[in-house]
N, C-alpha and C. Protein backbone atom coordinates (compact mmCIF):
# COMPACT_ATOMS: atom_id res chain seq x y z
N UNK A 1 6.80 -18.90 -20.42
CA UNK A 1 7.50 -17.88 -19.65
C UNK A 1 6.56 -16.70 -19.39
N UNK A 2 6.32 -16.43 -18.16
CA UNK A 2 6.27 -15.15 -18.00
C UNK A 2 6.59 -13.76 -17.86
N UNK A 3 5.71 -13.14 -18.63
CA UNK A 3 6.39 -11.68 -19.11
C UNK A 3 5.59 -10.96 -17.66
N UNK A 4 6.85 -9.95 -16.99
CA UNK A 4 6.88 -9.04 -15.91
C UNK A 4 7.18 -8.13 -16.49
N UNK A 5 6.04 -6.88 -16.36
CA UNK A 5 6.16 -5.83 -16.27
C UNK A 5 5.93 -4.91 -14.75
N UNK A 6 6.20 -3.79 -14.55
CA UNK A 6 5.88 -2.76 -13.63
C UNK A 6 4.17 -2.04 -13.67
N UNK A 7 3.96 -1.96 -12.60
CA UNK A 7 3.02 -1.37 -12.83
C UNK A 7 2.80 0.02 -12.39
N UNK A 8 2.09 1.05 -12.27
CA UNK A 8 2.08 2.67 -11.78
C UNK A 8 0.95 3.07 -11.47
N UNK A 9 0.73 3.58 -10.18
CA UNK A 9 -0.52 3.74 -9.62
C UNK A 9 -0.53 5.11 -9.23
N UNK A 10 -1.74 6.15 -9.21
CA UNK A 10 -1.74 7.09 -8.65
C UNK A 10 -2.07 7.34 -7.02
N UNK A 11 -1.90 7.74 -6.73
CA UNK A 11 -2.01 7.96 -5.01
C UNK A 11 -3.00 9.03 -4.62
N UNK A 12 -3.18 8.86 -3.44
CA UNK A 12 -4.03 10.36 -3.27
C UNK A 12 -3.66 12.06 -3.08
N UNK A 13 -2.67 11.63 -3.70
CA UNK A 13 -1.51 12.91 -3.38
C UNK A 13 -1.15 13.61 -4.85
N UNK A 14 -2.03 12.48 -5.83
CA UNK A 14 -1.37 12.73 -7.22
C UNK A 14 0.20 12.43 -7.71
N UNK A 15 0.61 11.33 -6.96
CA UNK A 15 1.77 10.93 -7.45
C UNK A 15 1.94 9.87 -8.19
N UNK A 16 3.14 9.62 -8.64
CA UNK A 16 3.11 8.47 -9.65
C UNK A 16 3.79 7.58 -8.79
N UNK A 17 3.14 6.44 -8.33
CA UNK A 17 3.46 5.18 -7.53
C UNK A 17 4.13 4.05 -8.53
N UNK A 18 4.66 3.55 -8.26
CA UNK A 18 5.51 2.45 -9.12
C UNK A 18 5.35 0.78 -8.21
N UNK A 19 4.70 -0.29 -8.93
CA UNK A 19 4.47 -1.52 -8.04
C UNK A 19 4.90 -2.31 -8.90
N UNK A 20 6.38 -2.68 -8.37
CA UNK A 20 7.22 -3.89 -9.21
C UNK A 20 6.74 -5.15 -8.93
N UNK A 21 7.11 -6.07 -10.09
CA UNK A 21 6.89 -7.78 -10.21
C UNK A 21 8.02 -7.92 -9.01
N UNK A 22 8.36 -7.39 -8.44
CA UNK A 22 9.46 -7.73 -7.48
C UNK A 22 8.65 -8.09 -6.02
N UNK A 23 8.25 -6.75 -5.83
CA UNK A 23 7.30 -6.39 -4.70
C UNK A 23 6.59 -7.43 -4.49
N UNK A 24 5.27 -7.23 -5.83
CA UNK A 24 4.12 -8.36 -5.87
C UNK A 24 4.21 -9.43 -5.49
N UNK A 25 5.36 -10.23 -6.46
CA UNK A 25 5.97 -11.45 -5.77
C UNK A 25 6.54 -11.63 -4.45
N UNK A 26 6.75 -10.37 -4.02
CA UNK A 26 7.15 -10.19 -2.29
C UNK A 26 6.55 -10.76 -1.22
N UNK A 27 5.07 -9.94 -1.79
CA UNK A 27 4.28 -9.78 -1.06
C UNK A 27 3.23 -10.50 -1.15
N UNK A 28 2.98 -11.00 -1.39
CA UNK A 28 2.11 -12.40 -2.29
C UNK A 28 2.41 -13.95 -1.74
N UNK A 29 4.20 -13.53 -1.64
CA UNK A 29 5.04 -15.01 -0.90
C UNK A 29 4.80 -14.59 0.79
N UNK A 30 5.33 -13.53 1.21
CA UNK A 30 5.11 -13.54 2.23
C UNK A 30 3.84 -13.38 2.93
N UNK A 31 2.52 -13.08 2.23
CA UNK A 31 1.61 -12.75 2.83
C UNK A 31 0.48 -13.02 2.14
N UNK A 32 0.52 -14.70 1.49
CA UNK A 32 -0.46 -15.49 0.97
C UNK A 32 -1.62 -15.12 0.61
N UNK A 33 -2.31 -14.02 1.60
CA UNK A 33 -3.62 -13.91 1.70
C UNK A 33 -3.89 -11.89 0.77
N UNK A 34 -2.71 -11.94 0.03
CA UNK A 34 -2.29 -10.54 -0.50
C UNK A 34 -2.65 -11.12 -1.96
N UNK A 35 -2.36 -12.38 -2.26
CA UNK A 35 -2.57 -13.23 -3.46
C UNK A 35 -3.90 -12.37 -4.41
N UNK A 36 -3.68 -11.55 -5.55
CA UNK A 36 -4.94 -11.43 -6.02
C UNK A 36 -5.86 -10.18 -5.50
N UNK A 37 -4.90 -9.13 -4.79
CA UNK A 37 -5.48 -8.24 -4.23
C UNK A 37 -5.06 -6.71 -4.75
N UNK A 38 -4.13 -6.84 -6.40
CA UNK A 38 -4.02 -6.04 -6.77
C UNK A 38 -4.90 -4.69 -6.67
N UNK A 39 -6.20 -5.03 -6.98
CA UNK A 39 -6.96 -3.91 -7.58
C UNK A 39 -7.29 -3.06 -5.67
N UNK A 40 -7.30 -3.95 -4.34
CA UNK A 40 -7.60 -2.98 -3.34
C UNK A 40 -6.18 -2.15 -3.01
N UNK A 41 -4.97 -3.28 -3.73
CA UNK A 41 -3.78 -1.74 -3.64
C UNK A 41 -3.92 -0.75 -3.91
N UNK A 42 -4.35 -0.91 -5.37
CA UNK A 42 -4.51 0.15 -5.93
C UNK A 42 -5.66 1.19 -5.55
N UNK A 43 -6.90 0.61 -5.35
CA UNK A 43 -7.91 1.60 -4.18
C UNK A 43 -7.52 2.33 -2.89
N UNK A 44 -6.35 1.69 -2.36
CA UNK A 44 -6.17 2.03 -1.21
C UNK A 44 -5.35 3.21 -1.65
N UNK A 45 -4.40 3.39 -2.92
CA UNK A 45 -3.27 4.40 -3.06
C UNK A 45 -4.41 5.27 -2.94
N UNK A 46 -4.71 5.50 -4.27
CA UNK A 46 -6.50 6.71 -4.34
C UNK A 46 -7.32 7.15 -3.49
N UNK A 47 -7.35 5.95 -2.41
CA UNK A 47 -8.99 6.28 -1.98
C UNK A 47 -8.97 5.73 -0.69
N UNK A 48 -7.26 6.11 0.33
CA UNK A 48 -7.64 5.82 1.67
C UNK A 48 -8.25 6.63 2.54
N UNK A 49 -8.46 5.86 3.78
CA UNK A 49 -8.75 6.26 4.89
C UNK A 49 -8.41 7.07 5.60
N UNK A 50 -6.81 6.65 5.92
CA UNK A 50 -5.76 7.53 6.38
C UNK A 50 -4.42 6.99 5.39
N UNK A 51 -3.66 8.16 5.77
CA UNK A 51 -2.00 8.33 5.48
C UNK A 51 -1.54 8.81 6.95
N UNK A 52 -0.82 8.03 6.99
CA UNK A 52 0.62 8.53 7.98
C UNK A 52 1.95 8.19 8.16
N UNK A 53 2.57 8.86 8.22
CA UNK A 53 4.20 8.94 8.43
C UNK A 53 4.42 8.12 8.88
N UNK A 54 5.76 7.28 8.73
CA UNK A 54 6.24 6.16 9.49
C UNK A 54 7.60 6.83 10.45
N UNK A 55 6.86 6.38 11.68
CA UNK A 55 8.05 7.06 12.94
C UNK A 55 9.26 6.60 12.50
N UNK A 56 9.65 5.40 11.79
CA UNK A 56 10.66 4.85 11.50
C UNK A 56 11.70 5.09 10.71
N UNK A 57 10.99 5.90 9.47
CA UNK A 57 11.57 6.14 8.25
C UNK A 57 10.81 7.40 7.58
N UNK A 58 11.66 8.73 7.78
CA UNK A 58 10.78 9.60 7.38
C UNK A 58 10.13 9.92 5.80
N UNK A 59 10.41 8.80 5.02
CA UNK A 59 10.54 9.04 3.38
C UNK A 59 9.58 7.51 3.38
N UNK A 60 8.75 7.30 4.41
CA UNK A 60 7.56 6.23 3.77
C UNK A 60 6.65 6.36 4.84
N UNK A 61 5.11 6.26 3.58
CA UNK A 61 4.01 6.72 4.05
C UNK A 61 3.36 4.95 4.21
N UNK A 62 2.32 5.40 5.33
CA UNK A 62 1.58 3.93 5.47
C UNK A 62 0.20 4.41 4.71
N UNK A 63 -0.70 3.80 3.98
CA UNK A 63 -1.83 4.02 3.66
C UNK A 63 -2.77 3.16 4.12
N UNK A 64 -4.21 3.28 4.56
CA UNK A 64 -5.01 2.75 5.44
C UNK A 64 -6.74 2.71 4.71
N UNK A 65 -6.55 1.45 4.18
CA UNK A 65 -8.36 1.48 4.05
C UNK A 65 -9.01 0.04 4.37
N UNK A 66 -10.39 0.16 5.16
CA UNK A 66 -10.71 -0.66 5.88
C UNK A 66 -11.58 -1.25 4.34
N UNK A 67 -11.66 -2.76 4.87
CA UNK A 67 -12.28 -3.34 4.16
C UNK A 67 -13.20 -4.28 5.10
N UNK A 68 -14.32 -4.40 4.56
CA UNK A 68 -15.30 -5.32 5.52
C UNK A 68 -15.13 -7.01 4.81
N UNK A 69 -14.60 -7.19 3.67
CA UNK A 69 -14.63 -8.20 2.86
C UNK A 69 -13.49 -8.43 2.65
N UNK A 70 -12.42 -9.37 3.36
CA UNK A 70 -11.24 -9.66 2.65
C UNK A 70 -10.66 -11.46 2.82
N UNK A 71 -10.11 -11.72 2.28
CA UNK A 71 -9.55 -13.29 2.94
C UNK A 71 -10.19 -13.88 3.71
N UNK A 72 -9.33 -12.72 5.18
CA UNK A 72 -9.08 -12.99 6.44
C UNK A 72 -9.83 -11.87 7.24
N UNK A 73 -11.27 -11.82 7.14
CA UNK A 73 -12.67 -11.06 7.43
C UNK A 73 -11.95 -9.66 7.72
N UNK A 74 -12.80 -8.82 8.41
CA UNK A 74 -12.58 -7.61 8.47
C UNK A 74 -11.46 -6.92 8.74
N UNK A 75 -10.88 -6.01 7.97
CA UNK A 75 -9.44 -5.57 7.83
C UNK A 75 -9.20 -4.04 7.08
N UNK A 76 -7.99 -3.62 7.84
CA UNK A 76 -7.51 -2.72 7.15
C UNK A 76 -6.70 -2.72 6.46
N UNK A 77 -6.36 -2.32 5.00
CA UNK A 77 -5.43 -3.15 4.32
C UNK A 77 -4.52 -1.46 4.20
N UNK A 78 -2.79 -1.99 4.63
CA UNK A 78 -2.08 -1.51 4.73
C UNK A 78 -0.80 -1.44 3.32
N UNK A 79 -1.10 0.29 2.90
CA UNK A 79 0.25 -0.38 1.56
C UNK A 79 1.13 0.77 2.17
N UNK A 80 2.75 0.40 1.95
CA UNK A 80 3.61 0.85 2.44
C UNK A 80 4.45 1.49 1.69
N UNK A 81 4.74 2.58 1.22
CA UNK A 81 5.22 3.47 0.08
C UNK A 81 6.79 4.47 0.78
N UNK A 82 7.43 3.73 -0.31
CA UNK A 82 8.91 4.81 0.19
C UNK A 82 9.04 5.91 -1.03
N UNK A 83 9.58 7.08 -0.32
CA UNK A 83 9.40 8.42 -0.90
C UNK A 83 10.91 8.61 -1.36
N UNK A 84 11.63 8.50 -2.72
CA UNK A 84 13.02 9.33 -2.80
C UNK A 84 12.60 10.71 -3.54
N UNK A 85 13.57 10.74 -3.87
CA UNK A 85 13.63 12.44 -4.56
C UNK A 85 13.15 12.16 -5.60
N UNK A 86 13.16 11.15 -6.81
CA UNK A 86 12.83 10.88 -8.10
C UNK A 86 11.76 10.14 -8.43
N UNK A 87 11.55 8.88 -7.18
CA UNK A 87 10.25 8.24 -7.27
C UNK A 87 9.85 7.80 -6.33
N UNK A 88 8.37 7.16 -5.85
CA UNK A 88 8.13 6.55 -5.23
C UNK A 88 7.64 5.50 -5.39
N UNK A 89 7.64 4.10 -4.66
CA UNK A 89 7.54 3.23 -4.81
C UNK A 89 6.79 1.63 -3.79
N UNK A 90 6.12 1.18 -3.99
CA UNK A 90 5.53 0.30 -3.18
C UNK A 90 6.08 -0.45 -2.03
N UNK A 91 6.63 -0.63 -1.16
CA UNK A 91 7.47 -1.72 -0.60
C UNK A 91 6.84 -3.15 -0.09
N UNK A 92 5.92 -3.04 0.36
CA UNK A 92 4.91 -3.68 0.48
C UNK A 92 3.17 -3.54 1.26
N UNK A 93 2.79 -4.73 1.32
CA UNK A 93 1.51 -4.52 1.46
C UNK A 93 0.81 -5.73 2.10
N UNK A 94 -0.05 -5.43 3.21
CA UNK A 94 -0.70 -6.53 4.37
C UNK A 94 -1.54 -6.05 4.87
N UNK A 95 -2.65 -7.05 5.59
CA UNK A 95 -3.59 -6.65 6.08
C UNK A 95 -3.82 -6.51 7.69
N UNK A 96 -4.38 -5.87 8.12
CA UNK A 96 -3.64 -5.42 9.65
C UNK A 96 -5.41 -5.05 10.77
N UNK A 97 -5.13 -5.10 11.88
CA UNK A 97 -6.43 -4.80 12.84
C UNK A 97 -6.46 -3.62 12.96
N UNK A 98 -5.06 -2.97 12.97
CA UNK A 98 -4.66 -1.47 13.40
C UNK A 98 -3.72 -0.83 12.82
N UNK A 99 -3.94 0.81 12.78
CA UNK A 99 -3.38 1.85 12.40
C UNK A 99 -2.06 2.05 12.87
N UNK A 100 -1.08 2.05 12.31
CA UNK A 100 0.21 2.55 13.35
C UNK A 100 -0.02 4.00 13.44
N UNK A 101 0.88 4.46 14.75
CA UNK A 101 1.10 5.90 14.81
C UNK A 101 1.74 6.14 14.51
N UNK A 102 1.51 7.51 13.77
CA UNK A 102 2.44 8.80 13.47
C UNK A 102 2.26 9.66 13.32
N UNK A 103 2.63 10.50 12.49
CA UNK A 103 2.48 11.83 12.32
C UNK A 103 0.94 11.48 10.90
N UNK A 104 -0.21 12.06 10.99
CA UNK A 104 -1.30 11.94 10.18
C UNK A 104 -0.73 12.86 8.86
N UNK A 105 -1.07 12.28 7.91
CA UNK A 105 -0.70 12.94 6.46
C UNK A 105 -1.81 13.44 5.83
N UNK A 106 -3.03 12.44 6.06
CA UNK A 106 -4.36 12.52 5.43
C UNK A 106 -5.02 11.95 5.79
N UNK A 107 -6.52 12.24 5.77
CA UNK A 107 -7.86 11.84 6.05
C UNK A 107 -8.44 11.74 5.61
N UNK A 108 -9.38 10.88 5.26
CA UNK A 108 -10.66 10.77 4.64
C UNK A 108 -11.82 11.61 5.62
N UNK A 109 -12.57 12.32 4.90
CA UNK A 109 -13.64 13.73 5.57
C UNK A 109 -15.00 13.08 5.37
């Protein structure tokens, strides 16, 4: 049997991120090539590119860091974070050609 725990990541904002066995397994099933890519989640919370607002949902941030080495060759790997009042939390995570728009949160200088 496997034992699931939670995991907690810091962000570049200094927050405490929360990435459930829920998620992982989410995101892992739906997006095969996410398999094993824990540790650039976690780079990407810390150490993106960009942050920006999702036009969609004003309480989740997209985070953006390019990778030249992934799976599925050059990519920006996208993690998707919802904001409540008490925590925030991972929703998921994929690798993408492009930035969505929104409102910019942060930059890398």
């Amino acid at each position: 049997m496997e034992i699931k725990f939670d995991s907690f990541f810091e962000d570049v904002f200094k927050r405490r991120i929360r990435f459930s066995w829920e998620r992982k397994s989410h995101i892992e099933s739906t997006h095969p090539e996410m398999s094993g890519e824990t540790d650039k989640i976690q780079e990407t919370l810390q150490n993106p590119d960009k942050v920006v607002k999702s036009k969609v949902d004003a309480n989740v941030e997209l985070f953006y860091r390019n990778y030249k080495n992934t799976p599925i060759g050059e990519k920006y790997l996208c993690v998707v974070v919802k904001n409540k009042e008490d925590s925030s939390f991972i929703i998921t995570s994929y690798f993408t050609d492009t930035v969505k728009k929104g409102e910019l949160l942060w930059q890398k200088r």
